[in-house]
C-alpha atoms as a PDB file:
ATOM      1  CA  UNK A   1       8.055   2.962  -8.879  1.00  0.00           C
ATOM      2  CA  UNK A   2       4.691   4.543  -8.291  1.00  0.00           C
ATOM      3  CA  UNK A   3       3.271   6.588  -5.456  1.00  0.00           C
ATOM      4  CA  UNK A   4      -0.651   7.668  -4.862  1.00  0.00           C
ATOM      5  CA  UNK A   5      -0.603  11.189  -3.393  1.00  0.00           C
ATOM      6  CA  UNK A   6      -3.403  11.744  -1.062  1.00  0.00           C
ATOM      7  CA  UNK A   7      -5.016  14.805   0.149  1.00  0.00           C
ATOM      8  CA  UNK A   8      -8.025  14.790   2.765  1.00  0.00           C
ATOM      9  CA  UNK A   9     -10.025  18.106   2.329  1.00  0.00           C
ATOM     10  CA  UNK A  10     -11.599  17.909   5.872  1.00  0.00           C
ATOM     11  CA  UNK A  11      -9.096  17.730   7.774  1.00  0.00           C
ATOM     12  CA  UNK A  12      -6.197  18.933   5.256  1.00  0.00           C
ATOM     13  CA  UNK A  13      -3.533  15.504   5.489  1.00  0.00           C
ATOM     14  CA  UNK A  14      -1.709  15.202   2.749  1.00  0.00           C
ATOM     15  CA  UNK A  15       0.524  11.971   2.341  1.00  0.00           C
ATOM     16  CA  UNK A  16       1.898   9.637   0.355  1.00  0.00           C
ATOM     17  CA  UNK A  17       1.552   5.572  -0.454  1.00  0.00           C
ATOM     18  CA  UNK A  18       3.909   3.429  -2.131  1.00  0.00           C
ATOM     19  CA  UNK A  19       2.994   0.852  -4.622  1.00  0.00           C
ATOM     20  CA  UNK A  20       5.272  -1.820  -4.106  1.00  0.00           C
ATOM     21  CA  UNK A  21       5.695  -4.191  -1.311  1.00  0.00           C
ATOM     22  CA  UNK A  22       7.879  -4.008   1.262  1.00  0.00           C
ATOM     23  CA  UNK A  23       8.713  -6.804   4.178  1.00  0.00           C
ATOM     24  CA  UNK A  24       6.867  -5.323   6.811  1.00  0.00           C
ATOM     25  CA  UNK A  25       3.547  -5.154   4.407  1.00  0.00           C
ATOM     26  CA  UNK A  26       3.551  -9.172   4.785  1.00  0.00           C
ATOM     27  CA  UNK A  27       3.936  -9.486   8.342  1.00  0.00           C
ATOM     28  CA  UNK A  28       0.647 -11.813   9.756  1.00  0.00           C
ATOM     29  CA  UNK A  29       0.504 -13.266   6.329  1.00  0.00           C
ATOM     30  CA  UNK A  30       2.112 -16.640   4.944  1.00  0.00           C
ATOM     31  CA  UNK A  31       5.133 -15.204   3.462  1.00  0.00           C
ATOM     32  CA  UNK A  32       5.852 -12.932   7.319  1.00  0.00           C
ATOM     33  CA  UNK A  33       9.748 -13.049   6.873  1.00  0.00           C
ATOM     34  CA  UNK A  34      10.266 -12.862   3.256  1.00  0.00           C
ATOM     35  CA  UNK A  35      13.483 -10.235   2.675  1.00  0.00           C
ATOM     36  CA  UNK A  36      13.296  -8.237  -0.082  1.00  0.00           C
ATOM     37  CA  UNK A  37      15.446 -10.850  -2.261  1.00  0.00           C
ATOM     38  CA  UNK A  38      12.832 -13.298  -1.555  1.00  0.00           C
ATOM     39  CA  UNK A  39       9.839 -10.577  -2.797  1.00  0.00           C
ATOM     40  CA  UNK A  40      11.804  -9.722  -5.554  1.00  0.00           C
ATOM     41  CA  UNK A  41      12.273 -13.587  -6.414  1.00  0.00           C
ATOM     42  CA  UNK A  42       8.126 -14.732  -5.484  1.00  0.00           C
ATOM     43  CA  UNK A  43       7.228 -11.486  -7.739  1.00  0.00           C
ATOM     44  CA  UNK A  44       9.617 -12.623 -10.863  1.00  0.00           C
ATOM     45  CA  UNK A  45       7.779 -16.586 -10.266  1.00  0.00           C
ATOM     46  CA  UNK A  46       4.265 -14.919 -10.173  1.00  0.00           C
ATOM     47  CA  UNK A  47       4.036 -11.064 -10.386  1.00  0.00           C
ATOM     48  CA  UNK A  48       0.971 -10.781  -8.846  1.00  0.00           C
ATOM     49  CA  UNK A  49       1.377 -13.231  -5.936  1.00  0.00           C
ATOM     50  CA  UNK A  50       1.116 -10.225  -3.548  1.00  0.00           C
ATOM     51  CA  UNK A  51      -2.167  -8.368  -5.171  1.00  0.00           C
ATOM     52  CA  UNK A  52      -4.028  -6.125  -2.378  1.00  0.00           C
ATOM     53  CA  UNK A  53      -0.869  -5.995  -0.159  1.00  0.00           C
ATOM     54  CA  UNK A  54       0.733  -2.839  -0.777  1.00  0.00           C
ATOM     55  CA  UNK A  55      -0.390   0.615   0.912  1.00  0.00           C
ATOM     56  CA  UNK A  56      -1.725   1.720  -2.092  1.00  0.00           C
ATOM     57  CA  UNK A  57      -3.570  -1.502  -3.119  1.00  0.00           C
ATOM     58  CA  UNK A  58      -4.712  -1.844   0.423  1.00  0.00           C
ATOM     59  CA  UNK A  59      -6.202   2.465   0.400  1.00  0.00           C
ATOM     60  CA  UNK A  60      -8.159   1.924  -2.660  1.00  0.00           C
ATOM     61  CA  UNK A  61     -10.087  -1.125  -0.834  1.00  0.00           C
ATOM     62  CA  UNK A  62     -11.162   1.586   1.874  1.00  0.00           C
ATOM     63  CA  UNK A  63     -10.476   4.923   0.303  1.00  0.00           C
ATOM     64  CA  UNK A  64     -10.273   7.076   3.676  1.00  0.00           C
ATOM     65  CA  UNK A  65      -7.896   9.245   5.267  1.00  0.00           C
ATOM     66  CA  UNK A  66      -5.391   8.008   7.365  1.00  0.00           C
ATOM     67  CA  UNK A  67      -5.476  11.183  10.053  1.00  0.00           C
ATOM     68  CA  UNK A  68      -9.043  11.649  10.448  1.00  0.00           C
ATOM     69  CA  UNK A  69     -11.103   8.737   8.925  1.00  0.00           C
ATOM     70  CA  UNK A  70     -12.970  11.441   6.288  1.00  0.00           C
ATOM     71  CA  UNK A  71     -13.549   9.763   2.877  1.00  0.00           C
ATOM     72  CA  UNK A  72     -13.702  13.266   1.490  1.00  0.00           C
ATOM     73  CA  UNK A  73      -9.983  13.410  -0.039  1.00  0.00           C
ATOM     74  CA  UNK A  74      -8.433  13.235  -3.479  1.00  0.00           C
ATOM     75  CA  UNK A  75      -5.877  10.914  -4.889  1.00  0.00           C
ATOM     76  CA  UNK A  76      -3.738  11.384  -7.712  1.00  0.00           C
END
């Protein structure tokens, strides 16, 4: 599985985002409760029924740093 590494150059963060989803990534959305059977299950019906949810997905809408708020980092 995929991770984004991300490294602010102001303020000198460095962390880490996963690209999957995870229950608590749905919580205040209409599938709040799903387990992870249930993800794995939704994802095998439609794989992209959770598009923009992840931590990864949901950085590269608003590439900034988590620490600080600088958009002066690199991802890789």
């Amino acid at each position: 599985m995929a991770m984004l590494q991300v490294e602010c150059r102001d303020c000198g963060a460095a962390f880490s985002l996963r690209g999957w989803i995870e229950p608590e990534d749905l919580i205040g959305t209409q599938w709040e409760g799903y387990t992870k059977q249930d993800i794995v299950n939704a994802e095998k019906e439609n794989p992209r029924i959770f598009d923009g949810l992840d931590p990864w997905d949901k950085f590269e809408s608003n590439e900034i740093c988590s620490f600080c708020g600088s958009s002066n980092i690199v991802s890789f």
